[in-house]
C-alpha atoms as a PDB file:
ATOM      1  CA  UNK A   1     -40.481 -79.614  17.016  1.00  0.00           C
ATOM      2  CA  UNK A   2     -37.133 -80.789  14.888  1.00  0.00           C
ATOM      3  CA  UNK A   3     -36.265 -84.088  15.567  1.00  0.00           C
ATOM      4  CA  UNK A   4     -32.918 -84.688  17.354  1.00  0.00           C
ATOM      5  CA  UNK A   5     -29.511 -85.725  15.898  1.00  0.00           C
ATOM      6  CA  UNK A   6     -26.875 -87.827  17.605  1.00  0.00           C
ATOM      7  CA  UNK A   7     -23.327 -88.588  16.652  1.00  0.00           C
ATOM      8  CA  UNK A   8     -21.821 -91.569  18.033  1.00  0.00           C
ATOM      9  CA  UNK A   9     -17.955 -91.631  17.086  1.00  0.00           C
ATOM     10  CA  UNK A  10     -17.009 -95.436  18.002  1.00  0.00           C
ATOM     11  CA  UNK A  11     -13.150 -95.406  18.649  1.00  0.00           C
ATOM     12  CA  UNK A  12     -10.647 -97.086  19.964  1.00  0.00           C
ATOM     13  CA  UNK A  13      -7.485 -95.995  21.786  1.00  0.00           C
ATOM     14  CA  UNK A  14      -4.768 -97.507  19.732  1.00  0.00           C
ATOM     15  CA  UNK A  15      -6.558 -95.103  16.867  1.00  0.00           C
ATOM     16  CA  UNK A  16      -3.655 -92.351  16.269  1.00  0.00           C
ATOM     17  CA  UNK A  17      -6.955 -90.238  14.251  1.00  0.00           C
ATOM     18  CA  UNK A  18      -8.864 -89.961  17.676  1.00  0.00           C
ATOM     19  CA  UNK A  19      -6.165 -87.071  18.991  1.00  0.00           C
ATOM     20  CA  UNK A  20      -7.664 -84.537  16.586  1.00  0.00           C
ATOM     21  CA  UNK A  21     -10.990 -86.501  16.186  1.00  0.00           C
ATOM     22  CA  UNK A  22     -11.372 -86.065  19.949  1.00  0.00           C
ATOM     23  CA  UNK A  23     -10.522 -82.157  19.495  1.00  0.00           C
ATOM     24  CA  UNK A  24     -13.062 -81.751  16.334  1.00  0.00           C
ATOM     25  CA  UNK A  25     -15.920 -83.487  18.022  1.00  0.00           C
ATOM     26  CA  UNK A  26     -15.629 -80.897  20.790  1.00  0.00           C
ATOM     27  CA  UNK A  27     -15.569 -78.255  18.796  1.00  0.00           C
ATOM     28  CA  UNK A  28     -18.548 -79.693  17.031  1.00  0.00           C
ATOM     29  CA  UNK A  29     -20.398 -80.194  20.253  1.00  0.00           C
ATOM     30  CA  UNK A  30     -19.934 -76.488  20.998  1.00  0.00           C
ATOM     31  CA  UNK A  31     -21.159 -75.825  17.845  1.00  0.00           C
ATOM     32  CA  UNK A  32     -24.103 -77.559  18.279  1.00  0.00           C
ATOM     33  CA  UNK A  33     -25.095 -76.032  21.509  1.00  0.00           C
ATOM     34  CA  UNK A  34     -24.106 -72.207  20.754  1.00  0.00           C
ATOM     35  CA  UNK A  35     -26.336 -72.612  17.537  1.00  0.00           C
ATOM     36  CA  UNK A  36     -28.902 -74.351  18.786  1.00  0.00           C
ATOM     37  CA  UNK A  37     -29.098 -77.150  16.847  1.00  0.00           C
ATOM     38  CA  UNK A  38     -30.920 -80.166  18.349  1.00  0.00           C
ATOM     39  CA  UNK A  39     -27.655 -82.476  17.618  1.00  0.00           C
ATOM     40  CA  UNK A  40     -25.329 -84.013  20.313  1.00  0.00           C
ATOM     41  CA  UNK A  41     -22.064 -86.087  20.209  1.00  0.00           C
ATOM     42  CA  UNK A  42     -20.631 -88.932  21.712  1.00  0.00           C
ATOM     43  CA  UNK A  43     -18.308 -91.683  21.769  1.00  0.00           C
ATOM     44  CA  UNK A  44     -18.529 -95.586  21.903  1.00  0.00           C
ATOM     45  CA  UNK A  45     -15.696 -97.482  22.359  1.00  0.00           C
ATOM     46  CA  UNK A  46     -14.203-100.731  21.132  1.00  0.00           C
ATOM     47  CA  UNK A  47     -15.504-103.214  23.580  1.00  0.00           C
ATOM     48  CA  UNK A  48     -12.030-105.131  23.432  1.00  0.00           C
ATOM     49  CA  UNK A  49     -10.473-102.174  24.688  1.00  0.00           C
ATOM     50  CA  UNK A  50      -8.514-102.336  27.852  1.00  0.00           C
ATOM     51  CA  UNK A  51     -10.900 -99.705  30.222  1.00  0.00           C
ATOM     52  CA  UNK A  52      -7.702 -98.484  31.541  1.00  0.00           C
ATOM     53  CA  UNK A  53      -6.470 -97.878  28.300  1.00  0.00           C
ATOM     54  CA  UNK A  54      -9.480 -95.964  27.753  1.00  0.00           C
ATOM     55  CA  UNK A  55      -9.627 -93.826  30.324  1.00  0.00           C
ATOM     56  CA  UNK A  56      -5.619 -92.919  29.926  1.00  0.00           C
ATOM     57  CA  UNK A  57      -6.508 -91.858  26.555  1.00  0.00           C
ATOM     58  CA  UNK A  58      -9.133 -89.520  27.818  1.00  0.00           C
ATOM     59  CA  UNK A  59      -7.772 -87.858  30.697  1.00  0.00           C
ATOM     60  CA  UNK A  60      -5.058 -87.389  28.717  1.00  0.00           C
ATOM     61  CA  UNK A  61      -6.443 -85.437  25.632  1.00  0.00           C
ATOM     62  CA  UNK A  62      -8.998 -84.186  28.606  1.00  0.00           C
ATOM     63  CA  UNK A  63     -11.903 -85.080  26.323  1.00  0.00           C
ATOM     64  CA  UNK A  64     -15.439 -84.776  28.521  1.00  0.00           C
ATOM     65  CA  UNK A  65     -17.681 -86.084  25.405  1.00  0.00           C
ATOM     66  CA  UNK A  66     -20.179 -88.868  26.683  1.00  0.00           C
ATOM     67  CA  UNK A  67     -19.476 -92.439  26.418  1.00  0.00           C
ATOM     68  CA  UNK A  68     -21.710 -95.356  25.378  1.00  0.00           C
ATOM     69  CA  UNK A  69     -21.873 -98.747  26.206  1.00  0.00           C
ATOM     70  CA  UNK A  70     -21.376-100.634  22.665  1.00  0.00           C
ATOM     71  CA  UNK A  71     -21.205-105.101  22.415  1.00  0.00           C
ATOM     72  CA  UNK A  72     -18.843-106.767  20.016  1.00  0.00           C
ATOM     73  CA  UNK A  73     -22.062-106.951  17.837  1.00  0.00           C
ATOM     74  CA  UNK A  74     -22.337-103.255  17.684  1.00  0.00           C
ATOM     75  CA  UNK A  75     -19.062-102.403  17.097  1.00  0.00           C
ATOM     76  CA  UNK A  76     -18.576-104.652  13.924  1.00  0.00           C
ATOM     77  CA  UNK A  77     -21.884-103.685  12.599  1.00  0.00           C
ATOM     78  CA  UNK A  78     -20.600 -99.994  12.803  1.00  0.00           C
ATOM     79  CA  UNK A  79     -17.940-100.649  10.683  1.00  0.00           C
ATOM     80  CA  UNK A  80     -15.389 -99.081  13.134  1.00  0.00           C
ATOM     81  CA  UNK A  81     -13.372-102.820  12.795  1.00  0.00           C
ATOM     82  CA  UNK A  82     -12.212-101.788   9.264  1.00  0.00           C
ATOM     83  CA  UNK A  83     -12.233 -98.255   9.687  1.00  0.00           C
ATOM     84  CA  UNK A  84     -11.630 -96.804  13.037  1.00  0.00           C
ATOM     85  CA  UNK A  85     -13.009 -94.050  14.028  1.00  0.00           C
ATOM     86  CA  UNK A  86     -16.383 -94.550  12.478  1.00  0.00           C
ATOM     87  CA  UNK A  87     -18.869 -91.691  13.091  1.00  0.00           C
ATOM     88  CA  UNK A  88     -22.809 -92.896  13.269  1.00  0.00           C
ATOM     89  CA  UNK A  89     -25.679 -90.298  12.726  1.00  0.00           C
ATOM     90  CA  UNK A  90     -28.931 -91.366  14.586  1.00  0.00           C
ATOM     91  CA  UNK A  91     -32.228 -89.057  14.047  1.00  0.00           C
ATOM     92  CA  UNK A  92     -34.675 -90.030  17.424  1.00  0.00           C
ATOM     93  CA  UNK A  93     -32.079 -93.449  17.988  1.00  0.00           C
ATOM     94  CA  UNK A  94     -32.391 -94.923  14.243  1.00  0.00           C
ATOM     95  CA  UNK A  95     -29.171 -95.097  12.474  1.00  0.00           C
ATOM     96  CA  UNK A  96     -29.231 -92.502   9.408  1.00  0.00           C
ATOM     97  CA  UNK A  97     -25.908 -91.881   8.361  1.00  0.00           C
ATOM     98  CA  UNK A  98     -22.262 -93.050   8.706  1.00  0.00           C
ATOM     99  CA  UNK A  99     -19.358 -91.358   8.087  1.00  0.00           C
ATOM    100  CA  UNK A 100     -16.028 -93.508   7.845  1.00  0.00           C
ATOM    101  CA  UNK A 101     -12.812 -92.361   9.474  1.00  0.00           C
ATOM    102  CA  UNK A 102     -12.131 -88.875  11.410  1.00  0.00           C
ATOM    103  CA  UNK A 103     -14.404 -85.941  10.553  1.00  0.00           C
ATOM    104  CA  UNK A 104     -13.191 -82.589  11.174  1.00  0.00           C
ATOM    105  CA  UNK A 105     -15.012 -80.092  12.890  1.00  0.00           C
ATOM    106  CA  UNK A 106     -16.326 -78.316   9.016  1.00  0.00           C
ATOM    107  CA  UNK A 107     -17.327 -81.623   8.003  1.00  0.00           C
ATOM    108  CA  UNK A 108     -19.258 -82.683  10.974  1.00  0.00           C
ATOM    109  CA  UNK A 109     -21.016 -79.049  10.792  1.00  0.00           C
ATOM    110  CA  UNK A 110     -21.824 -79.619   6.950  1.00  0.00           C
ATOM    111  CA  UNK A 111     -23.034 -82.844   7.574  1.00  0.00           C
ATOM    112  CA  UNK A 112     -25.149 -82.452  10.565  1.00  0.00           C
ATOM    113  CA  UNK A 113     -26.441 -79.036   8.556  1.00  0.00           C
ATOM    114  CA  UNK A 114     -27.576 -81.910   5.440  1.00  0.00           C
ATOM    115  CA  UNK A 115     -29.273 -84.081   7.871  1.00  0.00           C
ATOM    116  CA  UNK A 116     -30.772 -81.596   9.613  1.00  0.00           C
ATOM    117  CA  UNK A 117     -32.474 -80.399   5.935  1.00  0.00           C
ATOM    118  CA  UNK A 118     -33.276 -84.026   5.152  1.00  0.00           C
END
């Protein structure tokens, strides 16, 4: 059995990159699931983020990814505070990758495809 793969884009809404981040990461997911690969994606936001401001942002780009809690800790230890977004790779929930600023849908593909051989 493969171990599994998660990507965990932490965001926040002022982030003008999440429009097409948001759009890639689907496409990713989709990916992902049509292929079956054993990788998922999902989203933490910036815990200083207004929830209403959050959940504009969403409805509005009708994104239906997951969201995870994340503390202040977390979010500064992902690196998202100088570079938002901030994509993490976990294999079985230990951090194994990180990817700094908005991935498009090729490069989340390739990368997921290197981890997957690693």
């Amino acid at each position: 059995m493969s171990s599994s793969l998660e990507l965990v884009t932490a965001w926040s809404p002022w982030s003008p990159h999440m429009i097409q981040g948001f759009a890639d990461l689907g496409l990713a997911q989709r990916f992902f699931s049509t292929h079956a690969w054993n990788a998922t994606v999902a989203t933490a936001v910036d815990p200083a983020s207004r929830a209403s401001d959050v959940t504009a942002f969403m409805r509005r780009l009708r994104v239906q990814l997951p969201v995870l809690p994340m503390t202040s800790e977390q979010f500064l230890r992902s690196w998202s505070a100088n570079q938002n977004p901030t994509t993490l790779a976990f294999r079985d929930g230990v951090l194994v990758d990180r990817r700094l600023g908005a991935q498009s849908v090729d490069e989340l593909i390739s990368w997921v495809q290197e981890l997957r051989m690693r």
